[in-house]
C-alpha atoms as a PDB file:
ATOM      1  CA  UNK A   1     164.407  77.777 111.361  1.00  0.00           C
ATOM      2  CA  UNK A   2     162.790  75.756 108.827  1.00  0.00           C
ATOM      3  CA  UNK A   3     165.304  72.724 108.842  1.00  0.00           C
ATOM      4  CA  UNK A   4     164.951  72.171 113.192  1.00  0.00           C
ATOM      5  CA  UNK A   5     160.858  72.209 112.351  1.00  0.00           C
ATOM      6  CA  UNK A   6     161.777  69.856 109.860  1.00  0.00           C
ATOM      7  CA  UNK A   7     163.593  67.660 112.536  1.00  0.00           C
ATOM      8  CA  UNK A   8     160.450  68.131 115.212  1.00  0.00           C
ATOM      9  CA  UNK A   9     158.375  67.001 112.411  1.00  0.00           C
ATOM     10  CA  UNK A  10     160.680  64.051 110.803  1.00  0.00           C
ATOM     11  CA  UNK A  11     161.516  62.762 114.408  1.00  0.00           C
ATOM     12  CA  UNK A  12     157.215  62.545 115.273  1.00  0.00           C
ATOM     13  CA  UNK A  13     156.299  61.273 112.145  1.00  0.00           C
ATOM     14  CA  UNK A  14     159.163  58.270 112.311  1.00  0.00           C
ATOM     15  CA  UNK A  15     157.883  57.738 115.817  1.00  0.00           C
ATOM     16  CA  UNK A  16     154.274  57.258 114.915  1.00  0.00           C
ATOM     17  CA  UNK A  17     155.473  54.876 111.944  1.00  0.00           C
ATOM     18  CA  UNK A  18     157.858  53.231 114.442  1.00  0.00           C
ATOM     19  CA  UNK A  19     155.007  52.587 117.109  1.00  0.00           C
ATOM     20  CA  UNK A  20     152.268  51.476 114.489  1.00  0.00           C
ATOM     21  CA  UNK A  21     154.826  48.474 113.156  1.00  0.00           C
ATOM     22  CA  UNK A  22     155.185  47.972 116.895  1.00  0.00           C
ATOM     23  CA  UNK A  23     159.626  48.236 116.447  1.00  0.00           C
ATOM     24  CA  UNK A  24     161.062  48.571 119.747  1.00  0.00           C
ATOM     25  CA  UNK A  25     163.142  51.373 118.404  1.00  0.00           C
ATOM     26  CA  UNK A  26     162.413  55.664 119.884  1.00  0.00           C
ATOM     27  CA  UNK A  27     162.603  58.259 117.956  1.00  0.00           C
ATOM     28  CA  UNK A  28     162.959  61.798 119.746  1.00  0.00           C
ATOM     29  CA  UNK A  29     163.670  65.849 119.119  1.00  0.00           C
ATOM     30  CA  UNK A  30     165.776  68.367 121.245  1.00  0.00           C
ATOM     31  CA  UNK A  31     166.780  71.653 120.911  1.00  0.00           C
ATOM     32  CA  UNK A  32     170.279  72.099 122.764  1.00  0.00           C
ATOM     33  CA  UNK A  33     169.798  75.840 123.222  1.00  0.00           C
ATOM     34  CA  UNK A  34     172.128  78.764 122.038  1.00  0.00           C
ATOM     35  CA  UNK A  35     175.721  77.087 121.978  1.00  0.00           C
ATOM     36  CA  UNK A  36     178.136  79.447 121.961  1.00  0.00           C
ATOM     37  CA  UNK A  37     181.628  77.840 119.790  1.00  0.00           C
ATOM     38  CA  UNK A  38     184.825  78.765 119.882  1.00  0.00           C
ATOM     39  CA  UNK A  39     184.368  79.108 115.680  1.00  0.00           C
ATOM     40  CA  UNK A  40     182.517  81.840 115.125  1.00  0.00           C
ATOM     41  CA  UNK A  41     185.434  84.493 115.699  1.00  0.00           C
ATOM     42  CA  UNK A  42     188.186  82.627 113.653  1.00  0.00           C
ATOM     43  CA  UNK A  43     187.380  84.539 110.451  1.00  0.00           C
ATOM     44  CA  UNK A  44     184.644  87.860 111.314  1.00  0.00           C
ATOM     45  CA  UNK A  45     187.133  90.186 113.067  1.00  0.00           C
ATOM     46  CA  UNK A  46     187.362  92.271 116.232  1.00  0.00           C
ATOM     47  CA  UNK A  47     183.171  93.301 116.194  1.00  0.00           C
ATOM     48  CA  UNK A  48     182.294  89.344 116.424  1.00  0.00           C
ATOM     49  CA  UNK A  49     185.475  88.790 119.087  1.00  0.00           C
ATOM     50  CA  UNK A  50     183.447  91.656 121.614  1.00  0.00           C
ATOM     51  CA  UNK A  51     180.146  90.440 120.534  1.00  0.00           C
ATOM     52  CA  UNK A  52     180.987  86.904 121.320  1.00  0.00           C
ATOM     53  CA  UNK A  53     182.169  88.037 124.806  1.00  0.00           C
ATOM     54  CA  UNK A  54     179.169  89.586 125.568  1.00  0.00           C
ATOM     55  CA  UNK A  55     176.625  86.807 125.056  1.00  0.00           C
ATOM     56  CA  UNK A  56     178.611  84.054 125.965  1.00  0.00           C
ATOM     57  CA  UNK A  57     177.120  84.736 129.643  1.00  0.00           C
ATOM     58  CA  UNK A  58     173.905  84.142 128.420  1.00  0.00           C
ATOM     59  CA  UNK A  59     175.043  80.890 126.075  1.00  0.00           C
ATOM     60  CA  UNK A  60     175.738  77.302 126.448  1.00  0.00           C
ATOM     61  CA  UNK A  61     179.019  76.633 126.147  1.00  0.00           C
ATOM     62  CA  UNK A  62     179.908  73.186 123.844  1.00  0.00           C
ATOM     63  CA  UNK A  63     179.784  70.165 126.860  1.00  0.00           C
ATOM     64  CA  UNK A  64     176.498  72.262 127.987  1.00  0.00           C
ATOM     65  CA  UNK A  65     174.852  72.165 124.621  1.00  0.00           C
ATOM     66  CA  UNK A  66     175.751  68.329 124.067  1.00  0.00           C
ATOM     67  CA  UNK A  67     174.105  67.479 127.651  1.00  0.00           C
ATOM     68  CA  UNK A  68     170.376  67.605 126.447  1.00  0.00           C
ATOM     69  CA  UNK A  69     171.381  65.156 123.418  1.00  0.00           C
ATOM     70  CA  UNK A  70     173.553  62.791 125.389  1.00  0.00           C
ATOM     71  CA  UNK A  71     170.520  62.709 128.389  1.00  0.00           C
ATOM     72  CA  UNK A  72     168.424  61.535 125.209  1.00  0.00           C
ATOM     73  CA  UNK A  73     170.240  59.000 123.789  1.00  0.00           C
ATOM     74  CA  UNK A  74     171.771  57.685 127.148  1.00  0.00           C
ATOM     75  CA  UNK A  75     170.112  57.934 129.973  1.00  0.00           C
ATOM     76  CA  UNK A  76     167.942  55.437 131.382  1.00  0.00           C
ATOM     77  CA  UNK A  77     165.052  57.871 132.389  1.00  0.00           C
ATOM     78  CA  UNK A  78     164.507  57.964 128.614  1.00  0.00           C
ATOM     79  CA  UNK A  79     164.541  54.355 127.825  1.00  0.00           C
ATOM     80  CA  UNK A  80     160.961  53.584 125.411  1.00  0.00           C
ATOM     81  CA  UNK A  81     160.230  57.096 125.233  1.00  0.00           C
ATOM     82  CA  UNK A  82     159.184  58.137 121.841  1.00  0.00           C
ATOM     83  CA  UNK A  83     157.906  60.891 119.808  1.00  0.00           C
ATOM     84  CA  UNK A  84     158.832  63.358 122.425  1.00  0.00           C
ATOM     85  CA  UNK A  85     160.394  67.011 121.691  1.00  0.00           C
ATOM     86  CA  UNK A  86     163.158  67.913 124.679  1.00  0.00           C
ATOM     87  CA  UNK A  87     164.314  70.660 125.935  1.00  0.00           C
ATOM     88  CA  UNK A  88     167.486  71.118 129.111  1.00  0.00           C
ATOM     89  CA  UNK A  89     166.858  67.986 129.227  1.00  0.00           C
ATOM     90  CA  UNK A  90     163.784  68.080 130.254  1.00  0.00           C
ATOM     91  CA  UNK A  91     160.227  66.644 127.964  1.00  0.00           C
ATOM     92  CA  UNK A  92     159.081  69.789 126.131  1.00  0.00           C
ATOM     93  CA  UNK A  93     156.156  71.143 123.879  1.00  0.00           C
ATOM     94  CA  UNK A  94     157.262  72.252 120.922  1.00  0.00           C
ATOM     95  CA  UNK A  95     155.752  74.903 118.426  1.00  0.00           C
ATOM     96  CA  UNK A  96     151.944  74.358 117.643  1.00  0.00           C
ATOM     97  CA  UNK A  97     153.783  73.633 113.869  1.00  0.00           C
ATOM     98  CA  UNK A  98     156.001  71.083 115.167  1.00  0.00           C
ATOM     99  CA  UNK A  99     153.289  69.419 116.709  1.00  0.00           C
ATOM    100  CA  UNK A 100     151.421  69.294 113.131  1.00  0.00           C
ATOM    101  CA  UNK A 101     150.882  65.438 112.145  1.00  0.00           C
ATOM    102  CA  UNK A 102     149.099  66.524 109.154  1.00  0.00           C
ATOM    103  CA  UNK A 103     152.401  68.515 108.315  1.00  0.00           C
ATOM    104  CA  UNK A 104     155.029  66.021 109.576  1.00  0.00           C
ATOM    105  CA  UNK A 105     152.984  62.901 107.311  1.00  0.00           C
ATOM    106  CA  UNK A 106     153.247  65.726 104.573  1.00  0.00           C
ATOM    107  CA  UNK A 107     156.847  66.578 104.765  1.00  0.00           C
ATOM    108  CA  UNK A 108     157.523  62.402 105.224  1.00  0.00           C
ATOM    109  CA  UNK A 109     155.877  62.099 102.167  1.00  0.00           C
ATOM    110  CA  UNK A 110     157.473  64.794 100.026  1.00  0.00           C
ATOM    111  CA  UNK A 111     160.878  63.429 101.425  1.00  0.00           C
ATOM    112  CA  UNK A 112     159.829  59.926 100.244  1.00  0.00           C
ATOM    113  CA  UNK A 113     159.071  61.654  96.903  1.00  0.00           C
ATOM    114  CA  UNK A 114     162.674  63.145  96.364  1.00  0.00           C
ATOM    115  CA  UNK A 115     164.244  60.444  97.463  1.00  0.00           C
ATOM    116  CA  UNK A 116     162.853  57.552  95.531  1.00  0.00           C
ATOM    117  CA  UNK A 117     164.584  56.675  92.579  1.00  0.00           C
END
């Protein structure tokens, strides 16, 4: 769970930076929900195969899961929004953490940090 707080956080932090230089560019979070894929039984056996069954009526399938990220970066709606977490395509609030801009400039600037040469 750490990495998609890490993606809430990178996404608000680069939209702040983005906005502040005044770049006509958005940068935006999702979550696509619970995707069920057609993966996960290829190599776990029969248990997986029945338990897959059972929660894929309660799971997105694939084109389902892609429809909050392809509303984001396509549709018009959307168009100069920035900064903003989504969910079912819908504008969201994300976790009280992922709404942290002490803790997204903080994680920005430890990336920075491990990145720079």
């Amino acid at each position: 769970m750490e990495s998609k707080l890490a993606n809430i956080l990178h996404a608000n932090e680069l939209a702040r930076r983005l906005k502040e230089e005044a770049v006509n560019i958005t940068a935006n979070s999702l979550h696509p929900g619970g995707v069920a894929t057609t993966n996960i039984t290829r190599h776990h056996g029969i248990f997986i195969a029945i338990l897959k069954t059972l929660i894929r009526f309660t799971m997105k399938n694939v084109h389902q899961g892609a429809a909050t990220t392809c509303y984001v970066a396509l549709h018009p709606q959307v168009k100069g929004v920035s900064g903003e977490y989504f969910v079912d395509s819908n504008v969201s609030k994300a976790s009280s953490e992922g709404r942290d801009m002490d803790l997204a400039k903080k994680l920005w600037d430890f990336s920075l940090n491990l990145t720079t040469p």
